[in-house]
N, C-alpha and C. Protein backbone atom coordinates (compact mmCIF):
# COMPACT_ATOMS: atom_id res chain seq x y z
N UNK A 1 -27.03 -77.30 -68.75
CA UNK A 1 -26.47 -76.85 -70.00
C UNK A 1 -27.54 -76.06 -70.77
N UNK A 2 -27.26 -75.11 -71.12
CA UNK A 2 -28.29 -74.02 -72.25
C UNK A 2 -28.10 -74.49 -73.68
N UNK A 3 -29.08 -74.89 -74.15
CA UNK A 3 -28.94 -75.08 -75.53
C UNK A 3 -29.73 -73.76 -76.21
N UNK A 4 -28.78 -73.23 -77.12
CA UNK A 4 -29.37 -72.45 -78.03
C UNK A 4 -29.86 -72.49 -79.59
N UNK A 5 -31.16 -72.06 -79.68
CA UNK A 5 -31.56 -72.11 -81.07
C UNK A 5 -31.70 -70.38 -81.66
N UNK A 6 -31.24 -70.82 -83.03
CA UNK A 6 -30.98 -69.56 -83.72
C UNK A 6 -32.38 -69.54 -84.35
N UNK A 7 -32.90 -68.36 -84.35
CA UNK A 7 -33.98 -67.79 -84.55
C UNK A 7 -33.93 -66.66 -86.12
N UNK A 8 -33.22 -66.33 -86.13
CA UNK A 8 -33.05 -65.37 -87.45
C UNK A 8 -31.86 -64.03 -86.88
N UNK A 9 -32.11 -62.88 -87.99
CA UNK A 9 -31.17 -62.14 -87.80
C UNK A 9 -31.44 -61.01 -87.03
N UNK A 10 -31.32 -60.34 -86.22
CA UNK A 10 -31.56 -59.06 -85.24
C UNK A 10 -32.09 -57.99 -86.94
N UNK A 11 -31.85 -58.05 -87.82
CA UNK A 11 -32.82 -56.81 -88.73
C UNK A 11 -34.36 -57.26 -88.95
N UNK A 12 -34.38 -58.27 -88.91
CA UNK A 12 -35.60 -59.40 -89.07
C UNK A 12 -36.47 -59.04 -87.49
N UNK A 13 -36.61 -58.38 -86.58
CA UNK A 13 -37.33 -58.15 -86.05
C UNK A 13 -36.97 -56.21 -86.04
N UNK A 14 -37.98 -55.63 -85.68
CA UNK A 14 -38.11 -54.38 -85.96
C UNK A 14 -37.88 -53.34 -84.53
N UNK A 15 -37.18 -52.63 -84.80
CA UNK A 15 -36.74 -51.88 -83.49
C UNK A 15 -38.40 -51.39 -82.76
N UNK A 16 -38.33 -51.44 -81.35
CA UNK A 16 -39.57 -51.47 -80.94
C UNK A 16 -40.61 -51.85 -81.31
N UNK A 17 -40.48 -53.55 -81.55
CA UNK A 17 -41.18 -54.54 -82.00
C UNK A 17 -40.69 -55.81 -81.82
N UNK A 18 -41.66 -57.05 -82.11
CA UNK A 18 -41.60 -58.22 -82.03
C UNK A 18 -41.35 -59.02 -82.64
N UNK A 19 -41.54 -60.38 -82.75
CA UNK A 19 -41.10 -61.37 -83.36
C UNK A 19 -41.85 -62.77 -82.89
N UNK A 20 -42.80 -63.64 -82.99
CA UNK A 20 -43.14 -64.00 -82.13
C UNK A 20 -42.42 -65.52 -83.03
N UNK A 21 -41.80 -67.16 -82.16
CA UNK A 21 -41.35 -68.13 -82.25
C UNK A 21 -42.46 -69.51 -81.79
N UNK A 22 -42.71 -70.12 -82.50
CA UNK A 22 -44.01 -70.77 -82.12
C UNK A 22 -43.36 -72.36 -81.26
N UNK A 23 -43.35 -73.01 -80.48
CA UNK A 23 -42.86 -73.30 -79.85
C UNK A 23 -44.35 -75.02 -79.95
N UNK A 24 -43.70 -76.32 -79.17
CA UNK A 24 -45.13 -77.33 -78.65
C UNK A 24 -45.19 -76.81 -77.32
N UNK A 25 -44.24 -75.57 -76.50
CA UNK A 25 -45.48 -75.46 -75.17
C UNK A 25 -46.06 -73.89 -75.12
N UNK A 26 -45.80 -73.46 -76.29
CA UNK A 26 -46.67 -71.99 -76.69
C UNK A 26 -45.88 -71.47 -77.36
N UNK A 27 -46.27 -69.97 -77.62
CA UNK A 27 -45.64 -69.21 -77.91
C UNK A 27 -44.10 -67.97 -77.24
N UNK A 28 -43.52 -67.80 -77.74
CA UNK A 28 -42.80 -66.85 -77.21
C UNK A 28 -42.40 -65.20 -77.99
N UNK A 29 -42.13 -64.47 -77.55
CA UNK A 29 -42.20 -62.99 -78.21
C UNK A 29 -40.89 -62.72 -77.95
N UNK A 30 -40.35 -62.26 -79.11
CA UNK A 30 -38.70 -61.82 -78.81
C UNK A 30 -38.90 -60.56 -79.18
N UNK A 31 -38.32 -59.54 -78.29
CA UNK A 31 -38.58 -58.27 -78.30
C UNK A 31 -36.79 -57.72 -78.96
N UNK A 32 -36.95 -56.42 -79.61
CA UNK A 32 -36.32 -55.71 -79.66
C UNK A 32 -36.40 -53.87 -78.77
N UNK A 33 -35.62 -53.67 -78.66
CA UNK A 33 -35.77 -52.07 -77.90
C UNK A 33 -34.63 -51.71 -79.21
N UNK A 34 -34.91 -50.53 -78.86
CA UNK A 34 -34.59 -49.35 -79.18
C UNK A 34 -32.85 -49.21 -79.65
N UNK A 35 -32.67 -50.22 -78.50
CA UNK A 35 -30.79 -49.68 -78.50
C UNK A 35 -30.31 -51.22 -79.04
N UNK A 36 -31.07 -52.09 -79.99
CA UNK A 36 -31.02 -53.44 -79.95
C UNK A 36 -30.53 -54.48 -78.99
N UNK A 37 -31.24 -54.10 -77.70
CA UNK A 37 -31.21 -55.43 -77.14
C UNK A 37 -32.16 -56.36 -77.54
N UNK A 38 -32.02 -57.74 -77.34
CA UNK A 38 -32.99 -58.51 -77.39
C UNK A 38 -33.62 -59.17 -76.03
N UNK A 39 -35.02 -59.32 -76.17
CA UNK A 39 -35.35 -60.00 -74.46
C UNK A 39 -36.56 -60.74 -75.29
N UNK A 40 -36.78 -62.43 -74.69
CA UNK A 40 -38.03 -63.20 -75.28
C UNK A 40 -38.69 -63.23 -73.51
N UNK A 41 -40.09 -63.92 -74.05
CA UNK A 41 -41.14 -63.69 -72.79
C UNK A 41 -41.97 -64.58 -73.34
N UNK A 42 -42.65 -65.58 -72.91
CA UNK A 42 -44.43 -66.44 -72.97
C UNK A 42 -44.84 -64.82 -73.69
N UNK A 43 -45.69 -65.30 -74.80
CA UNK A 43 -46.48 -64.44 -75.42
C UNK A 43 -47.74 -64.33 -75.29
N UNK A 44 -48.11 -63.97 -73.58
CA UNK A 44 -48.89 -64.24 -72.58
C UNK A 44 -49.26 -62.99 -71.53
N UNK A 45 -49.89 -62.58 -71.43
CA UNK A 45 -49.96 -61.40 -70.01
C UNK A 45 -50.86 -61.95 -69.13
N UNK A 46 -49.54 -61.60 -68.24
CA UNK A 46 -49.99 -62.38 -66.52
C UNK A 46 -51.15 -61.97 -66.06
N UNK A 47 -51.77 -60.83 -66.76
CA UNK A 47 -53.15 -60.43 -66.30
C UNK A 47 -54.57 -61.46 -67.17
N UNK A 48 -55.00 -61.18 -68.17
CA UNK A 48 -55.29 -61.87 -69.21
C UNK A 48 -55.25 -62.68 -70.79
N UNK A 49 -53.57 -62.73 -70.02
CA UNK A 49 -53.03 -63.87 -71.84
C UNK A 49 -53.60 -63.08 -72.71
N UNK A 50 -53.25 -61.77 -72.86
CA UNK A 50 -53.18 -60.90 -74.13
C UNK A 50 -51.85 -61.14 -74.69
N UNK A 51 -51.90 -60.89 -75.99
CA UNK A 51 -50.32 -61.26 -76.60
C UNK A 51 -49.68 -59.93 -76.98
N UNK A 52 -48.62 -60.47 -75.76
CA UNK A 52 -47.38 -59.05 -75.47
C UNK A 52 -47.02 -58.95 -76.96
N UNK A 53 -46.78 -60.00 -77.49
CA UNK A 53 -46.13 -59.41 -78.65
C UNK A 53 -46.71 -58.46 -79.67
N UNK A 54 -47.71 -58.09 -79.67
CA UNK A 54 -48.81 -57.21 -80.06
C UNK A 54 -48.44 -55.92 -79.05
N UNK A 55 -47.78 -55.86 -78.30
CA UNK A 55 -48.04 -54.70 -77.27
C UNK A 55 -47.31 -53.78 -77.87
N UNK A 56 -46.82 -52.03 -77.01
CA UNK A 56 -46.25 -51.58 -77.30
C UNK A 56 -44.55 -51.60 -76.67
N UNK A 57 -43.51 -51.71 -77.02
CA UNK A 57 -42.51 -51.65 -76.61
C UNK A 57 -41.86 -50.17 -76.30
N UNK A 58 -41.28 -50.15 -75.02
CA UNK A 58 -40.78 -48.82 -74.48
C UNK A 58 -39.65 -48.77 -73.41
N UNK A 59 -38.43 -48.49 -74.26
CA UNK A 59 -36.85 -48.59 -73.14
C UNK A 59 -37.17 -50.65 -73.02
N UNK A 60 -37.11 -50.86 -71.95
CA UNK A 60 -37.16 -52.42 -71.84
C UNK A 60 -38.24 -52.78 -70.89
N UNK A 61 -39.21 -52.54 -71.82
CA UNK A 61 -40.53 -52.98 -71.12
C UNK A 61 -41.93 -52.80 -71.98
N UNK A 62 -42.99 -53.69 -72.13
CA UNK A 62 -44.32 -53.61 -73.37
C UNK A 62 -44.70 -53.35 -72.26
N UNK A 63 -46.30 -52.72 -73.00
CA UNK A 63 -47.84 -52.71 -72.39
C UNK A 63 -48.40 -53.47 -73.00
N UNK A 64 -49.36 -53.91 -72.42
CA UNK A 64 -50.03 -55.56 -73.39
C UNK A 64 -51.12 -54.20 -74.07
N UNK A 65 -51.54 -55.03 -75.20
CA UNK A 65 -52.47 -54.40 -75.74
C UNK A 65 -53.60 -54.18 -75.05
N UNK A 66 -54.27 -55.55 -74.49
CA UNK A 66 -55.58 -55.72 -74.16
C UNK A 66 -56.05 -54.38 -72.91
N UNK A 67 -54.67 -54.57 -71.42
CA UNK A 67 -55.65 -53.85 -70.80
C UNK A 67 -54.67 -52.63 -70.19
N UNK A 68 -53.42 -52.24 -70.49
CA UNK A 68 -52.28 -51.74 -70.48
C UNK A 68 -51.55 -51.62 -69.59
N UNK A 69 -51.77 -53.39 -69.16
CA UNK A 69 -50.56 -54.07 -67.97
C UNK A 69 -48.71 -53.80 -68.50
N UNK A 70 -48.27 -52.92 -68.24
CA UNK A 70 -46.67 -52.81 -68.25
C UNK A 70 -46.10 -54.23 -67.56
N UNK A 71 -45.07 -54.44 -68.80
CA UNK A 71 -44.08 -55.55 -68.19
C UNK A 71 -42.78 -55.51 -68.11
N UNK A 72 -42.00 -55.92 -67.63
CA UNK A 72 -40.21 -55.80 -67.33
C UNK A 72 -39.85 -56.75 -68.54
N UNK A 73 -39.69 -56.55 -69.83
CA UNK A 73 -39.23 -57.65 -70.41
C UNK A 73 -38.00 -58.33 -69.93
N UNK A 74 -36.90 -57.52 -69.01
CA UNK A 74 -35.95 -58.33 -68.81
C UNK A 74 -36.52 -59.77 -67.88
N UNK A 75 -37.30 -59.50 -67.20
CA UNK A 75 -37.77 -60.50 -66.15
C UNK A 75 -39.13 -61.02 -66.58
N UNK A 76 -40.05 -59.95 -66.95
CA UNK A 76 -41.51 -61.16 -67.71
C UNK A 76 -41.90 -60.47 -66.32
N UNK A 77 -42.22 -59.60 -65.05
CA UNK A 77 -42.41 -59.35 -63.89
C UNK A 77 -43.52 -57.60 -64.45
N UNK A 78 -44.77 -58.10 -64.01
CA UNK A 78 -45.09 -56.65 -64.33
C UNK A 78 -44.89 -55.62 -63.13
N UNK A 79 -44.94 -54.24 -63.90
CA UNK A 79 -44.97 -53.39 -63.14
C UNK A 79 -45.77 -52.90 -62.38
N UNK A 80 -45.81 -52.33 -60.78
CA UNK A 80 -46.47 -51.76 -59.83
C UNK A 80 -46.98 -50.48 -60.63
N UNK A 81 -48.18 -50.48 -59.96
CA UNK A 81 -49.26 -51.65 -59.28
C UNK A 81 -49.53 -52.70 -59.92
N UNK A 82 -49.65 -53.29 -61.24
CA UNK A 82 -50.38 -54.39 -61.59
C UNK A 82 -49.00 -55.19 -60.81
N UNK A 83 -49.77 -56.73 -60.80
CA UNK A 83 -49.09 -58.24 -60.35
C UNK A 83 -48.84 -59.20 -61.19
N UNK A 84 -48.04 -59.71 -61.25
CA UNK A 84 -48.05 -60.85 -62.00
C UNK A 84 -46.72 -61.03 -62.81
N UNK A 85 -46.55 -62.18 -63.09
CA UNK A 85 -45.30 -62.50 -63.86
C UNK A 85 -45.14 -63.21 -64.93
N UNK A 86 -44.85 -63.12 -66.19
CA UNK A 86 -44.86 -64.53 -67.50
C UNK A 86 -43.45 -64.76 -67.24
N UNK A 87 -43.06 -65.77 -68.15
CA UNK A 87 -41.81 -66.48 -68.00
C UNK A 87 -41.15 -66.08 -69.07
N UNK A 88 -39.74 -65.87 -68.68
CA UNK A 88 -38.77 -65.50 -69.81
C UNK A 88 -37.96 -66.06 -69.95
N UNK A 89 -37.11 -65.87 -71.08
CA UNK A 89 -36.50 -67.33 -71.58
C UNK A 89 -35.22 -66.03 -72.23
N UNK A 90 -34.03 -66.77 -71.80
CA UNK A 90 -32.47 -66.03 -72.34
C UNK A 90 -32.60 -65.90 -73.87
N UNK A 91 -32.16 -64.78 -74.30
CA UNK A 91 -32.02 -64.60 -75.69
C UNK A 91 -31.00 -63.24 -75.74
N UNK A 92 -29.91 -63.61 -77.17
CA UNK A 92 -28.59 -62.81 -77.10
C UNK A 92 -28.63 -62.83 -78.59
N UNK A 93 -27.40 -62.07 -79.12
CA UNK A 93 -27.56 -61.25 -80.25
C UNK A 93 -26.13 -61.59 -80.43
N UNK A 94 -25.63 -62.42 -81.43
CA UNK A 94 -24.19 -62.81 -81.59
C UNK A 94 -23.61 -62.85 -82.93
N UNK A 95 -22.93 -61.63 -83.48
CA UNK A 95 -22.82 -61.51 -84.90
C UNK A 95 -24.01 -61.12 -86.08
N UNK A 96 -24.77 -60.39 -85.51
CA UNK A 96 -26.27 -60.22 -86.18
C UNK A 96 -27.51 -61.33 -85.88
N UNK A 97 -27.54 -62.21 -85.46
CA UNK A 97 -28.34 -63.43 -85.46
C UNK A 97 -28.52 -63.63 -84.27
N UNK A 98 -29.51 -63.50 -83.86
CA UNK A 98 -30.73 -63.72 -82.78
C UNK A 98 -30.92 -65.35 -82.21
N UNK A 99 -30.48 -65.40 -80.86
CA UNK A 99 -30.50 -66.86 -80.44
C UNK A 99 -31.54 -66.62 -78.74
N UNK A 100 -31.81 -67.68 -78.87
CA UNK A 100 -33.40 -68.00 -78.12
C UNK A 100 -32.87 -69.73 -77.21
N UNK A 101 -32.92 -69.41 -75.73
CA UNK A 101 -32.92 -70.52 -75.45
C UNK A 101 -34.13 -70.59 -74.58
N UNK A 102 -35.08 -71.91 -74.64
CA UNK A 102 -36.47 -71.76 -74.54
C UNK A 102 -36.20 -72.49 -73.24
N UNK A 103 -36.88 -71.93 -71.63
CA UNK A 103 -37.09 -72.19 -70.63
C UNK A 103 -38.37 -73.23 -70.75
N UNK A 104 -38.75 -74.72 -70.69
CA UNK A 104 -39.56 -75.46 -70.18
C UNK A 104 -40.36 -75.10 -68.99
N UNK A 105 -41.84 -75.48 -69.27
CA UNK A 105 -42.98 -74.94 -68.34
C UNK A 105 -42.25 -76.06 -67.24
N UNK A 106 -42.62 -75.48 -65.92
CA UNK A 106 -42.88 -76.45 -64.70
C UNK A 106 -43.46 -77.43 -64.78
N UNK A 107 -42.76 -78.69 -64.48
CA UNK A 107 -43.92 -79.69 -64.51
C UNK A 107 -45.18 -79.38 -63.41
N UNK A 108 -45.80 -80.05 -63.77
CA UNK A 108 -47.23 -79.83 -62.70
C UNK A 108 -47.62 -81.37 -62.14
N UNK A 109 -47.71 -81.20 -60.73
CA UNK A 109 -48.28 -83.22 -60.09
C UNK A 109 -47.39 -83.27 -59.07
């Protein structure tokens, strides 16, 4: 079952920009594009945990600030050549208001 939490209103984050939701197993970055979709991601880069949400947003995908690893926000999967993947978590846009359902880390052991 998906439980969803409402996060605020889709004007409340800024077209080609972020939003970041502070979470007890980190952070997460809810992105807006251009054409208001919404996509959230670990506010993390799979290269060196630079915070995407700081990055630049472009069509549906940031560059992290730090070293300008491109990412797939739909998937959290960066782009070739770089490797690597953060975790993304479902988020939808229902009547103006921005909902976030937060994917749990893997357990580890």
């Amino acid at each position: 079952m998906t439980h969803w939490i409402r996060i605020g209103r889709l004007d409340e984050i800024p077209r080609l920009g972020s939003r970041v939701v502070r979470t007890p197993h980190g952070n997460i970055a809810v992105f807006r594009t251009g054409i208001d979709e919404v996509f959230a991601l670990d506010d993390r880069c799979p290269h060196k945990g630079g915070p995407l949400s700081q990055g630049i947003v472009h069509n549906r995908r940031v560059t992290c600030p730090l070293h300008n690893f491109v990412i797939e926000l739909a998937s959290g999967q960066a782009v070739a050549p770089d490797e690597g993947c953060t975790r993304s978590h479902p988020a939808k846009v229902e009547n103006g208001a921005v909902w976030l359902s937060i994917r749990q880390p893997a357990a580890v052991g």
